[in-house]
Structures are given as C-alpha cells and as structure tokens.
Protein backbone atom coordinates (compact mmCIF):
# COMPACT_ATOMS: atom_id res chain seq x y z
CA UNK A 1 90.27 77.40 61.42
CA UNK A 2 87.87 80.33 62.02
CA UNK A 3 88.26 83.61 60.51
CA UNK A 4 88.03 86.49 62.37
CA UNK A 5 85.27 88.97 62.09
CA UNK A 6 87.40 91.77 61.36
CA UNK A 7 89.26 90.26 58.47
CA UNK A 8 86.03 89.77 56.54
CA UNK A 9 84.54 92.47 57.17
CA UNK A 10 87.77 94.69 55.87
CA UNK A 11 87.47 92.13 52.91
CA UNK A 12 83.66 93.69 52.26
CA UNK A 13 84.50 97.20 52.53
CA UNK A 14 87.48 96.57 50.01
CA UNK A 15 84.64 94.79 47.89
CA UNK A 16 82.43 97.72 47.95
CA UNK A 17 85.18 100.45 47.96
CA UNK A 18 86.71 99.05 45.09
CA UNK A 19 83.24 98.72 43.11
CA UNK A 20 82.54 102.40 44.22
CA UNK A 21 85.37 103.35 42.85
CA UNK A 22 84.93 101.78 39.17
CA UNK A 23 81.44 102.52 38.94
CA UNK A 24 82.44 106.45 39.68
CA UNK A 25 85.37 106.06 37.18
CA UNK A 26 82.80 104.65 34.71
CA UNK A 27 80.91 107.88 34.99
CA UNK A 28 83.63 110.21 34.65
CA UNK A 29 85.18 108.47 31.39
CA UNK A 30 81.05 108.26 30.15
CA UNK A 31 80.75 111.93 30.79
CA UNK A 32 83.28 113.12 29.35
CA UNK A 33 82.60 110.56 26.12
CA UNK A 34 79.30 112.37 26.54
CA UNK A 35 80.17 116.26 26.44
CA UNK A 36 83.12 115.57 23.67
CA UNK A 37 83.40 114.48 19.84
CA UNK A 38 86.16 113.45 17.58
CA UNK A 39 87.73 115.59 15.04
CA UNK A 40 88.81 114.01 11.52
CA UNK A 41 92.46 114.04 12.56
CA UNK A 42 91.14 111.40 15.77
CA UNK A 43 91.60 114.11 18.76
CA UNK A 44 88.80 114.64 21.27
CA UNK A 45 87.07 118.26 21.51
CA UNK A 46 84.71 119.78 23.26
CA UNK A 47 80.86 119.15 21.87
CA UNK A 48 80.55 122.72 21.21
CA UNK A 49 83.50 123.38 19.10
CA UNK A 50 81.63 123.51 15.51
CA UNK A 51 79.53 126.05 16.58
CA UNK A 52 82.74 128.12 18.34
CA UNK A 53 84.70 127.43 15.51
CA UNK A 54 82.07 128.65 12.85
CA UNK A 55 81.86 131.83 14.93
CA UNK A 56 85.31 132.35 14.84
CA UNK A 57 85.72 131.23 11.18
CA UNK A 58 83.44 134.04 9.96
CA UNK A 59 86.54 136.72 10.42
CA UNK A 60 88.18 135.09 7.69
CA UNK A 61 85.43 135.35 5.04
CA UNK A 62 85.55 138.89 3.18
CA UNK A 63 83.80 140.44 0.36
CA UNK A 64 85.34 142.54 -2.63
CA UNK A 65 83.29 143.64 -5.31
CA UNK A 66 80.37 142.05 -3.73
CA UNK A 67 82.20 138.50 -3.89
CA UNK A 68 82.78 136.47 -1.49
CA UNK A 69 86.64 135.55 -0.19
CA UNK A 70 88.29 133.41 1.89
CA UNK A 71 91.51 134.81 3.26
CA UNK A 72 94.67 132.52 3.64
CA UNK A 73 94.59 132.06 6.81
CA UNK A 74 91.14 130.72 6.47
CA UNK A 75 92.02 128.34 4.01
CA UNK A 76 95.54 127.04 6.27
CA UNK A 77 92.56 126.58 9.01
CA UNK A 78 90.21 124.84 7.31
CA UNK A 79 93.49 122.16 5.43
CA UNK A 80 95.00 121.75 9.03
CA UNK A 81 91.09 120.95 10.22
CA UNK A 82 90.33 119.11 7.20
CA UNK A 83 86.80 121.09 6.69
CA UNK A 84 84.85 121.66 3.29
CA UNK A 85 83.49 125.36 3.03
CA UNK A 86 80.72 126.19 0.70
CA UNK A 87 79.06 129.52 0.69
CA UNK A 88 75.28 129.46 -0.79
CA UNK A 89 73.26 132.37 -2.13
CA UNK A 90 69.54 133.33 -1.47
CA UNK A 91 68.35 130.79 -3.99
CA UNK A 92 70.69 127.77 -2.61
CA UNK A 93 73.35 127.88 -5.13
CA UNK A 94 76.99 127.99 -4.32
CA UNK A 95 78.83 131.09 -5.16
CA UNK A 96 82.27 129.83 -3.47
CA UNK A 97 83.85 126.68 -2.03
CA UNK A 98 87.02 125.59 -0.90
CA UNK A 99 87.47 121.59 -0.34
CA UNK A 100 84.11 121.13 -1.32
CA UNK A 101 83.63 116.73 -0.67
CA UNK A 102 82.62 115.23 -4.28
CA UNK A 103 79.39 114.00 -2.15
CA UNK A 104 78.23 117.50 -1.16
CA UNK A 105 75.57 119.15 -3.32
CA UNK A 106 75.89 122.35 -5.31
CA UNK A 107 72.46 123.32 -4.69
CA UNK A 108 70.47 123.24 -1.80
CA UNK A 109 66.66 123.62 -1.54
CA UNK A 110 65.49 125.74 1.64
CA UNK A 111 61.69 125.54 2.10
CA UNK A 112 59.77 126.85 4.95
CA UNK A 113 57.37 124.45 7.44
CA UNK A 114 54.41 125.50 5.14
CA UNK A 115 56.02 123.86 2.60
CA UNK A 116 56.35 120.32 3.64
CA UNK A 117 53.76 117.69 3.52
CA UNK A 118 53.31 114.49 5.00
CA UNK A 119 52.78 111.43 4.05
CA UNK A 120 52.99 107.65 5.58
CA UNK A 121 56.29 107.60 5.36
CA UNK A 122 57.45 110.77 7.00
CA UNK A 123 57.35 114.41 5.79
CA UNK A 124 58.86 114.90 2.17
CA UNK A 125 60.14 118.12 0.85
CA UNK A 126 58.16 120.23 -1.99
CA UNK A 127 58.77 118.97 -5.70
CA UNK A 128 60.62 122.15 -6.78
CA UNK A 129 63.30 121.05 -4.90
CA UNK A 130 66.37 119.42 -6.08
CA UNK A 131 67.84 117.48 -3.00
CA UNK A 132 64.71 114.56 -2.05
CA UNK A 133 64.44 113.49 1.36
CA UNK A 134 62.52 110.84 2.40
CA UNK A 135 61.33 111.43 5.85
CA UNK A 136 63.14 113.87 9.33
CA UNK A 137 61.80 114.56 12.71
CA UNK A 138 61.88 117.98 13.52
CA UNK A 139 63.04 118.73 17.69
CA UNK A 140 61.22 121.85 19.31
C-alpha cells in the first residue's frame, strides 16, 4: 500500500522538531554546566561565587592590637562552606589560619615577573623561594 505524502512528511518535521529540540536542550544544560561550579558539599553555584564570597568574607576579619581575627560568624561560614583561611604577611608567612588543609603551605614565596627565568622546561621561580614550581603559563 502507498503512503500518503502528508503522513511522511509530518513524520520529517517530527524528526527534525524533535532533534531541534534536544540539540537546544543540550545547549542549555552545557551552558549552564559552563557558567556554574560545584561546591565541596556537591551543590551547583554560580562561577563567580569565590570571588563574591571573598568580598563578602572580608567583614568578618578584624584586627585588635594589630592582630588579625576572625569573628564567629566567620568561622560558622567558613565550617558550613568547608573553606581553609590563611592570612599571610608581607614576607609570605602565615600570621593566622583557621582549617588550614595539612597540604597547604605555611609560607608562600611572592616574586615579581623580573624575577622569573626561563628555561626549557617552562619558567621556574627564583631560588630564594621556598615553594618550587616547575613550569605556569601566565594569561594577559
């Protein structure tokens, strides 16, 4: 039996429809993947909530007697977010931290561009400082 020519050409607009539809789908779900990041505690945030959060997180931070001090409602933040906090001198040393991860450094070496030199391998940080690292791409 013949089919008619309506009934397959509804069947190839369903076809495309239906592939228009996924492949838009697709992009919403990778765009959104895209523009978010998972916390520790496995919920989805907006990519720029480190750098609002940071912002925000520098109202809890106080000094007394030239000290540094974390309120405790900075600390309850940083538990429920499950965040180290280390505050560094000029010279890279810490001077206070609060959940500090056994794998993060006490001291940190800052150096300027001058400072750096390069060799086959990359560009490796002056001698004088502590933390080595082998080779980093810097992004104008």
């Amino acid at each position: 039996m013949k089919s008619s020519g309506y009934r397959s050409i509804f069947h190839i607009y369903l076809i495309f429809f239906l592939s228009l539809f996924g492949a838009l789908t697709a992009a919403v779900i990778l765009s959104f993947l895209l523009f978010s990041l998972q916390k520790p505690d496995g919920s989805l945030v907006r990519s720029d909530w480190p750098r609002k959060f940071t912002e925000q997180f520098g109202e809890q931070i106080v000094f007394t007697d030239g000290k540094p001090l974390l309120l405790q409602s900075g600390m309850e933040l940083l538990q429920e977010e499950g965040i180290g906090f280390q505050i560094l001198d000029a010279s890279g040393r810490e001077i206070y931290s609060f959940q500090r991860p056994e794998y993060a450094p006490g001291v940190y070496c800052f150096f300027s561009q001058k400072d750096r030199r390069r060799t086959d391998r990359g560009f490796v940080l002056p001698p004088h400082c502590p933390v080595i690292i082998a080779a980093f791409s810097i992004f104008p």
